[in-house]
N, C-alpha and C. Protein backbone atom coordinates (compact mmCIF):
# COMPACT_ATOMS: atom_id res chain seq x y z
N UNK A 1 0.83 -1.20 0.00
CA UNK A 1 0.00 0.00 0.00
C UNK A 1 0.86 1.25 0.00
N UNK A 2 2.27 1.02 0.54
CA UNK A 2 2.84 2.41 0.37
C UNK A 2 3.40 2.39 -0.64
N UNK A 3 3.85 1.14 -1.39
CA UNK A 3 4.18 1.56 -2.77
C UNK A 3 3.28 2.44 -3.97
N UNK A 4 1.93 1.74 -3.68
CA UNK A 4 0.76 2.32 -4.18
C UNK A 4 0.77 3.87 -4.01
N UNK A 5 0.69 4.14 -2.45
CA UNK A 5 0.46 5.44 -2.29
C UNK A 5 1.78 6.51 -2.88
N UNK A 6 2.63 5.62 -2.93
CA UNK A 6 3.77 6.92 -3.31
C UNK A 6 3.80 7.07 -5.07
N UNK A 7 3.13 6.13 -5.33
CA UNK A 7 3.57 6.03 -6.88
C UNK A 7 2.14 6.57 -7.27
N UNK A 8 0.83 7.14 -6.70
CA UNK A 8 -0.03 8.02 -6.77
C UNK A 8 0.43 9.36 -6.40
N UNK A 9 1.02 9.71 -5.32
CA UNK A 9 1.67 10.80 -5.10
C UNK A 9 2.31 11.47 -6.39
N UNK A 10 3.65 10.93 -6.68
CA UNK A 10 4.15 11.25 -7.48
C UNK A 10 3.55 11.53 -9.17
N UNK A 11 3.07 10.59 -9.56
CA UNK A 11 2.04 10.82 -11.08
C UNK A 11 1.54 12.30 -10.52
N UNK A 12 0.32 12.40 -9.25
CA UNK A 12 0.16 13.53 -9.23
C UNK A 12 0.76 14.29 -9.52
N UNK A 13 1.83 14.48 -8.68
CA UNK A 13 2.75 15.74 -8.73
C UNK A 13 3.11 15.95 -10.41
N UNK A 14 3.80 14.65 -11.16
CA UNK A 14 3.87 15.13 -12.17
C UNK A 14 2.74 15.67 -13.43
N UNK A 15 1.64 14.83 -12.99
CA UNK A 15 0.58 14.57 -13.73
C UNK A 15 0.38 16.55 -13.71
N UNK A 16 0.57 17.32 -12.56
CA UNK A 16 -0.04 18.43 -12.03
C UNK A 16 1.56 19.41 -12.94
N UNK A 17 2.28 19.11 -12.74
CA UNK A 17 3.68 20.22 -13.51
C UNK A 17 3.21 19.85 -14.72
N UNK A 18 2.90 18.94 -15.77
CA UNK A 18 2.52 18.82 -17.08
C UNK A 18 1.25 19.49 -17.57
N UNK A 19 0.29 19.55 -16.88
CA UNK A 19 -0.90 19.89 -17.08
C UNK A 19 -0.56 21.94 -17.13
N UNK A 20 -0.11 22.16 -15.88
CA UNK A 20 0.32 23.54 -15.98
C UNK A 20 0.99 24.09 -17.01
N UNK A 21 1.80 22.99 -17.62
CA UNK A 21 2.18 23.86 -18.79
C UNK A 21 1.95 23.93 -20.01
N UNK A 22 1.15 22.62 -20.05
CA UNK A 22 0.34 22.72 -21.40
C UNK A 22 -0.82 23.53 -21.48
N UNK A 23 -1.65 23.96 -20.24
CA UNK A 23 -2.46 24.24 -20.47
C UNK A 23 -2.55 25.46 -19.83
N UNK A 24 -2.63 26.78 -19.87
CA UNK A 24 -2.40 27.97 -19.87
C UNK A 24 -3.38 28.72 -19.38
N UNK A 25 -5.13 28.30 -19.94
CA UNK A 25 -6.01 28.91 -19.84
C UNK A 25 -7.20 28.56 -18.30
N UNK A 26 -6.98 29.37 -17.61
CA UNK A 26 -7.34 29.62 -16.25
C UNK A 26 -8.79 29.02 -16.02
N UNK A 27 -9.31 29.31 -17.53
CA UNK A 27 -11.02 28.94 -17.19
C UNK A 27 -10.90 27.49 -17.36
N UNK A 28 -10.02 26.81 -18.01
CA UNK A 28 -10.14 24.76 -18.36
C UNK A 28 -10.09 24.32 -16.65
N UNK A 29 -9.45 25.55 -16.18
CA UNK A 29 -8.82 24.76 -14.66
C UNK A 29 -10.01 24.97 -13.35
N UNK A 30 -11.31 25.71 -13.99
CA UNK A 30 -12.57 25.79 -13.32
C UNK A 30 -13.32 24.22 -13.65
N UNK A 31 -13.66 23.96 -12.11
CA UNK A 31 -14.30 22.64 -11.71
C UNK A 31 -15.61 22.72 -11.86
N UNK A 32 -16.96 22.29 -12.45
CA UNK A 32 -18.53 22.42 -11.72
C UNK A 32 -18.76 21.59 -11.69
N UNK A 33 -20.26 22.11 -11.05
CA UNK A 33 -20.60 21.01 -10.59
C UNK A 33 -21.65 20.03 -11.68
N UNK A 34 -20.77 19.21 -12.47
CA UNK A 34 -21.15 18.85 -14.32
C UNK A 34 -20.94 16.93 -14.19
N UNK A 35 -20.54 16.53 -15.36
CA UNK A 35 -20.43 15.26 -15.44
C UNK A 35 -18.63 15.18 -15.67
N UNK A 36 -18.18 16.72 -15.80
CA UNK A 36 -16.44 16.54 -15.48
C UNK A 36 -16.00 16.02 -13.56
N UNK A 37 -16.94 16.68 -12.93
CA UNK A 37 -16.99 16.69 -11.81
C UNK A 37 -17.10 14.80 -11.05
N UNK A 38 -17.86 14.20 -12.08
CA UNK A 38 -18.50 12.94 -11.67
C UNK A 38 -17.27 11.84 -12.08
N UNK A 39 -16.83 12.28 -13.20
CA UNK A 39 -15.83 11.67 -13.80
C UNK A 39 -14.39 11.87 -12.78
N UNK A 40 -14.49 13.10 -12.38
CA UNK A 40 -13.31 13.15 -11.43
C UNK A 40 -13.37 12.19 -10.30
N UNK A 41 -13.87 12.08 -9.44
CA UNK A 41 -14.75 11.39 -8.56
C UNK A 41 -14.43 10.17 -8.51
N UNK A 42 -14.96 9.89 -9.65
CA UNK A 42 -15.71 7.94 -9.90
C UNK A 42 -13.93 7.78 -10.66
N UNK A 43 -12.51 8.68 -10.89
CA UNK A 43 -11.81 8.23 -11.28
C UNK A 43 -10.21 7.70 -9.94
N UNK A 44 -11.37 8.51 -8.98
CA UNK A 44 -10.41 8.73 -7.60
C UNK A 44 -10.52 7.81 -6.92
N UNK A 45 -11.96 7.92 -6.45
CA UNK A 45 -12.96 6.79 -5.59
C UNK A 45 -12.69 5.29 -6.12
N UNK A 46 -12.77 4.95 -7.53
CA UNK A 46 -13.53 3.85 -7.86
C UNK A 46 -12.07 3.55 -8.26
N UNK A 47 -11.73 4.27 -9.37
CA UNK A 47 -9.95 4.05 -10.20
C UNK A 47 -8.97 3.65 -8.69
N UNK A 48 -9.14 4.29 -8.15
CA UNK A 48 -7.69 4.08 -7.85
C UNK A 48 -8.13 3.42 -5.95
N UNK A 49 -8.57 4.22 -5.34
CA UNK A 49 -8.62 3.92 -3.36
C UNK A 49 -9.72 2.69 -3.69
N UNK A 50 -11.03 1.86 -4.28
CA UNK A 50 -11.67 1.23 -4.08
C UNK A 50 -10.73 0.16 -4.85
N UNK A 51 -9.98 0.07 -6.12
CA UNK A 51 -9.47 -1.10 -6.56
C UNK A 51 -8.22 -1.47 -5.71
N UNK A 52 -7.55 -0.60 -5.31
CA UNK A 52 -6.56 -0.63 -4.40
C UNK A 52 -6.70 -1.61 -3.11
N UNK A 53 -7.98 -0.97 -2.50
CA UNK A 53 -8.41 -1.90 -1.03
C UNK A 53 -8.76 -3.12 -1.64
N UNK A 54 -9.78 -3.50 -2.56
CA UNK A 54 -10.04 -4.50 -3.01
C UNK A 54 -8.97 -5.46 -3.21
N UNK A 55 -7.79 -5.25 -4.17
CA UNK A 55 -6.33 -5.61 -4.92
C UNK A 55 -5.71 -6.47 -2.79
N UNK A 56 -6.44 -5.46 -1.95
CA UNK A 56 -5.15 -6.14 -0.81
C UNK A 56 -6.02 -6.67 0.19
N UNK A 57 -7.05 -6.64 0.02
CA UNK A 57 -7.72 -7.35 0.79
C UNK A 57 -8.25 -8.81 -0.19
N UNK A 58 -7.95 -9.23 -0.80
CA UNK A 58 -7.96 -10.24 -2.00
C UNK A 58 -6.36 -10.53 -1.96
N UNK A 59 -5.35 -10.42 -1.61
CA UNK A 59 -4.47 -10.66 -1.23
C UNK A 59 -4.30 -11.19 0.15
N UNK A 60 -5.22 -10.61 1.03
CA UNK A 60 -5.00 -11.28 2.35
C UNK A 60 -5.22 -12.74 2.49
N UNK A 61 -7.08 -12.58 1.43
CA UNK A 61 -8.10 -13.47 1.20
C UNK A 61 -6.74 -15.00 0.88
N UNK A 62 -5.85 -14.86 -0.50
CA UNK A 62 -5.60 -15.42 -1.55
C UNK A 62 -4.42 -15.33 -1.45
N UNK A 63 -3.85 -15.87 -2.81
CA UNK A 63 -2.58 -15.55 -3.00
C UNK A 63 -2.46 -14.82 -4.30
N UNK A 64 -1.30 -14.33 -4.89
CA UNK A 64 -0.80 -12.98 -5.68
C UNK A 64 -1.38 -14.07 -7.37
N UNK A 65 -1.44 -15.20 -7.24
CA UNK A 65 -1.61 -15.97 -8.47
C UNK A 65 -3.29 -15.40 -8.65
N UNK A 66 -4.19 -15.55 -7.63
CA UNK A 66 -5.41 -15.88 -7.68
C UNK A 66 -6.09 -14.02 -8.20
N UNK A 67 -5.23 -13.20 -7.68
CA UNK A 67 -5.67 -11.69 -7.89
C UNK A 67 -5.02 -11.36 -9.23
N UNK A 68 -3.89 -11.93 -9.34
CA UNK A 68 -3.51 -11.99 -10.76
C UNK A 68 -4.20 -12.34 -12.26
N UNK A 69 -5.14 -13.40 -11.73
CA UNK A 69 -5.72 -14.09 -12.68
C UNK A 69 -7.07 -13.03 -13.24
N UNK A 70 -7.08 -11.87 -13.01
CA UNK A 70 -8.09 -11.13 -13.32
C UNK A 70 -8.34 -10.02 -14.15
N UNK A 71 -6.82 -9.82 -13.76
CA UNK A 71 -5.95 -8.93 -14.98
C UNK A 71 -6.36 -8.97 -16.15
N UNK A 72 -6.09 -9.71 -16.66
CA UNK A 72 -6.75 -9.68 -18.56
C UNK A 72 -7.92 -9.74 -19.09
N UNK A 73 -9.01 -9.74 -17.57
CA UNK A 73 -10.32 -9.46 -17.71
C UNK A 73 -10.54 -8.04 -17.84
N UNK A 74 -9.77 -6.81 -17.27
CA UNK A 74 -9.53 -5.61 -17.56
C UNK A 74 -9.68 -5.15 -19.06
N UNK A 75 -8.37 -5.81 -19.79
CA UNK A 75 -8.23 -5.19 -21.09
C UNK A 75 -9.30 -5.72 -22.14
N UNK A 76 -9.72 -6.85 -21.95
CA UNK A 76 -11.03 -7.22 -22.89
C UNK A 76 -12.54 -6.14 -22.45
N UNK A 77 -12.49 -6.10 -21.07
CA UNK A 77 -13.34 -5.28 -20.81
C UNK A 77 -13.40 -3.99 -21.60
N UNK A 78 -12.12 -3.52 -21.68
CA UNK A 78 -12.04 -2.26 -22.01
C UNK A 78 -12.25 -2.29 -23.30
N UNK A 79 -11.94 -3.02 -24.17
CA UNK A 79 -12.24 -3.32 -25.79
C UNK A 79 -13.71 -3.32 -25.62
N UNK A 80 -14.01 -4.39 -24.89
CA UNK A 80 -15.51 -4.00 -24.95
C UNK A 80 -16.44 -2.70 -25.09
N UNK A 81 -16.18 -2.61 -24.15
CA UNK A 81 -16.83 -0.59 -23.14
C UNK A 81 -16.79 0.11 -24.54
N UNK A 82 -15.07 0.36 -24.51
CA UNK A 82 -14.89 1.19 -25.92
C UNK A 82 -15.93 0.58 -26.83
N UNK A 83 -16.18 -0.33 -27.32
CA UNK A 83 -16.73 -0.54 -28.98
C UNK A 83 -17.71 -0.40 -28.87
N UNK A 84 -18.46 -0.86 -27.64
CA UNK A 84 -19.95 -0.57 -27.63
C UNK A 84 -20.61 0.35 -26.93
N UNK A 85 -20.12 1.01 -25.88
CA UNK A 85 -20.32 2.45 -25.26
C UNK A 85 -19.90 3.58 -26.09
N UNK A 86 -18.51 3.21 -26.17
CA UNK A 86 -18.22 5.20 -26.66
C UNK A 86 -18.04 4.78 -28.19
N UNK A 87 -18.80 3.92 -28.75
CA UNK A 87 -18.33 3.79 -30.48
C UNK A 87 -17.13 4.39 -31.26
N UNK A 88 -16.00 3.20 -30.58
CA UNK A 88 -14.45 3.15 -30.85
C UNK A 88 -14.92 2.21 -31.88
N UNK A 89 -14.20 2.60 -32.69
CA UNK A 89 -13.96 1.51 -33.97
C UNK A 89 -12.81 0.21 -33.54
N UNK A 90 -13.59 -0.53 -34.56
CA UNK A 90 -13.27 -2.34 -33.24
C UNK A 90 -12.29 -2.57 -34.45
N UNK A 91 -11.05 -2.79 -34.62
CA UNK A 91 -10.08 -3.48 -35.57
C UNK A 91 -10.01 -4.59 -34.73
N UNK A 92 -9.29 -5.35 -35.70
CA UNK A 92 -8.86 -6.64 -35.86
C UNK A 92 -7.86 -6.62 -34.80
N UNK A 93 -6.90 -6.12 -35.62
CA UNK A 93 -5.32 -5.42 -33.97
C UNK A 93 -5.68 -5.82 -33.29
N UNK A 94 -6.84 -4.92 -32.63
CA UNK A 94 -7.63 -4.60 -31.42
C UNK A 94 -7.70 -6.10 -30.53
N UNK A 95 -8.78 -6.63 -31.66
CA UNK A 95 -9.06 -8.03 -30.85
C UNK A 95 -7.66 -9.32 -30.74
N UNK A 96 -6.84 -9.28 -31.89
CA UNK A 96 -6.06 -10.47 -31.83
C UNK A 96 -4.56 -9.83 -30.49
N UNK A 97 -4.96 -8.70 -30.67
CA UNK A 97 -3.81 -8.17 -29.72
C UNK A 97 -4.37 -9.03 -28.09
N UNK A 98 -5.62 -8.64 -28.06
CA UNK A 98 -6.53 -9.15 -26.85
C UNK A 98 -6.37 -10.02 -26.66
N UNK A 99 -6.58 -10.99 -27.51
CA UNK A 99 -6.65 -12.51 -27.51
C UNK A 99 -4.88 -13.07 -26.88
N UNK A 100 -4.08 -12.58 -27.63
CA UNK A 100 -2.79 -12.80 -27.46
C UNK A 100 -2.35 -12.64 -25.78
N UNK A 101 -2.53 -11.41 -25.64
CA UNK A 101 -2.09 -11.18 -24.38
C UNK A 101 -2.94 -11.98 -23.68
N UNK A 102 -4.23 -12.35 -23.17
CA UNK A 102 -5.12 -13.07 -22.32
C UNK A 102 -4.32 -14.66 -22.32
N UNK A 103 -4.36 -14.93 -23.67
CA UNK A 103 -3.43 -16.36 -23.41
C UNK A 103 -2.46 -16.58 -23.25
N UNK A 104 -1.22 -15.45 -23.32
CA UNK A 104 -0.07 -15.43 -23.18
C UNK A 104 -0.01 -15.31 -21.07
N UNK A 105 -1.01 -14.20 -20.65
CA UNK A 105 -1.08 -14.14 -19.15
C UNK A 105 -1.39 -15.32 -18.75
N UNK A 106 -2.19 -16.37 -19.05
CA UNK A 106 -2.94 -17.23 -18.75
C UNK A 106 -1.91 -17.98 -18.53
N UNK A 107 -1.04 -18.53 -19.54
CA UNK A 107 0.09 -19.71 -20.05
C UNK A 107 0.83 -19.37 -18.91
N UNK A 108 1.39 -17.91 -18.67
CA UNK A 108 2.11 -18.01 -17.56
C UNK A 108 1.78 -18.71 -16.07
N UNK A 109 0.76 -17.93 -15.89
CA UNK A 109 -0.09 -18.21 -14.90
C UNK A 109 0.06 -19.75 -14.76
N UNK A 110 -0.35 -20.51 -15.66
CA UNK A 110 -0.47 -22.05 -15.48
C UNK A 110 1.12 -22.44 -15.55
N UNK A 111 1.98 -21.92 -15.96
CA UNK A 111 3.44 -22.29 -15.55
C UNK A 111 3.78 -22.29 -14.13
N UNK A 112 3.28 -21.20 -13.33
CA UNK A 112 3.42 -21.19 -12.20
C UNK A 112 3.00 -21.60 -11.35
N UNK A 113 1.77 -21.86 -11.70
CA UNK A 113 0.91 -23.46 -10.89
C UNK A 113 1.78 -24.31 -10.95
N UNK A 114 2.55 -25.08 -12.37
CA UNK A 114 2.63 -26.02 -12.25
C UNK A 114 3.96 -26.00 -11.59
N UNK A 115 4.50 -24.97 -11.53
CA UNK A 115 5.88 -24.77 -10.70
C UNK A 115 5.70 -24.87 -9.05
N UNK A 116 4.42 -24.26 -8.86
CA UNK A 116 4.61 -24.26 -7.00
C UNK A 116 3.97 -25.80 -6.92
N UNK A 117 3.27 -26.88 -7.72
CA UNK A 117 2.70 -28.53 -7.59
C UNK A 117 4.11 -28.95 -7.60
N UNK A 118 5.12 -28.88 -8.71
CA UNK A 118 6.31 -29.57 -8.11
C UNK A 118 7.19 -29.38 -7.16
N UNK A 119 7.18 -27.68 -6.99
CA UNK A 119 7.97 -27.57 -5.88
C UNK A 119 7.19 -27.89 -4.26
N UNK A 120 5.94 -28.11 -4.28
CA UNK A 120 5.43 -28.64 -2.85
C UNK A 120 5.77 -30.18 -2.88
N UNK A 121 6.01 -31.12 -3.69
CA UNK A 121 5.72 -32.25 -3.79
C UNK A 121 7.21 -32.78 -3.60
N UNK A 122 7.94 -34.07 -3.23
CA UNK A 122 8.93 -34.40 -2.39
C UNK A 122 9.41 -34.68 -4.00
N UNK A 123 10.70 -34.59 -4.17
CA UNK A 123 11.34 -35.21 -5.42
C UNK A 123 11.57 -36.28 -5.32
N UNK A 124 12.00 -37.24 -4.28
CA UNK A 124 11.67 -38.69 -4.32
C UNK A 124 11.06 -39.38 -4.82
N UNK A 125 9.31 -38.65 -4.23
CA UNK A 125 8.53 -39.40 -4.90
C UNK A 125 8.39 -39.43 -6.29
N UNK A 126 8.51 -37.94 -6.87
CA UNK A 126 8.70 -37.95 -8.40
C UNK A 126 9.52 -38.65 -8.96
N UNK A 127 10.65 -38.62 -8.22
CA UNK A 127 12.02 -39.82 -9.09
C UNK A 127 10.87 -41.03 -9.33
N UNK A 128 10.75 -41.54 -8.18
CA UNK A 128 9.60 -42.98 -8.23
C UNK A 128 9.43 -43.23 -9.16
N UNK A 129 8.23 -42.20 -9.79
CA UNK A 129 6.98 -42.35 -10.81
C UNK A 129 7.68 -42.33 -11.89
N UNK A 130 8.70 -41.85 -12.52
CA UNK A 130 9.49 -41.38 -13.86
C UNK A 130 10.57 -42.45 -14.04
N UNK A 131 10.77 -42.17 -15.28
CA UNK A 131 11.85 -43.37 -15.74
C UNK A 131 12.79 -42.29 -16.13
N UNK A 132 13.97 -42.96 -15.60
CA UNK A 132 15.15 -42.15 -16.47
C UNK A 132 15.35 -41.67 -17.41
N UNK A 133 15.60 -40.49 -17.39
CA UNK A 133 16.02 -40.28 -19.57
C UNK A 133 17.52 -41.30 -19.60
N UNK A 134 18.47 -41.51 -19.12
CA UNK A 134 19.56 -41.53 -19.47
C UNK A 134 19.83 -43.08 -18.49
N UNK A 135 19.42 -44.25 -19.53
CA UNK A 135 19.38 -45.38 -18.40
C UNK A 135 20.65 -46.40 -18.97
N UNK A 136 21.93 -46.67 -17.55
CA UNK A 136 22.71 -47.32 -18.09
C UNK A 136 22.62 -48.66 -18.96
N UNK A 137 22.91 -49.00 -19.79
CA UNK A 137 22.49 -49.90 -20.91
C UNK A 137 24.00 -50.87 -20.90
N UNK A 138 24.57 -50.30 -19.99
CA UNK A 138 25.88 -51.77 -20.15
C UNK A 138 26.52 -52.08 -19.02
């Protein structure tokens, strides 16, 4: 959480020196009370302090594999939202890029399953079950 919080800190800060200098005009930097206002909000609240608590209390719950595994439900989401909410034009890219990464996270993911099943399990017994690759023959 303090990594979190410092690495919000900071974007701010920079997020806030960039904005100042691109943008010059005093009235963009007036807040109301509008749907800019709601968007600010629901990007503070929901974006960042509600996924955050969620992200570590699902960590307490779990382990880093199981909160992991949710990740690439994000970026399809977002293909989604975009194409059919704000009518983003849907390329191909778009989707095989999607597809790629989801199974590429996934593959990992199941590497590392199958890495913490052998590393809990006694190598003895595995010797047992397996036949040698390299069996003396003389």
């Amino acid at each position: 959480m303090v990594i979190v919080c410092l690495y919000c800190f900071f974007v701010t800060i920079i997020s806030t020196l960039i904005s100042l200098v691109v943008e010059r005009n005093t009235n963009a930097w007036m807040i109301y009370l509008d749907i800019r206002l709601i968007a600010i909000l629901y990007s503070g609240i929901i974006g960042i302090a509600f996924r955050s608590c969620m992200t570590t209390w699902c960590l307490k719950k779990t382990d880093p594999l199981f909160v992991s595994m949710f990740k690439p439900f994000a970026i399809v989401f977002a293909l989604l939202i975009g194409t059919f909410c704000f009518r983003d034009a849907f390329y191909l890219g778009s989707l095989v890029g999607s597809v790629t990464t989801v199974i590429g996270f996934y593959a990992v993911m199941w590497g590392k399953t199958q890495e913490k099943y052998y590393e809990g399990n006694n190598l003895e017994t595995l010797a047992e079950n397996n036949v040698p690759l390299l069996q003396n023959e003389a």
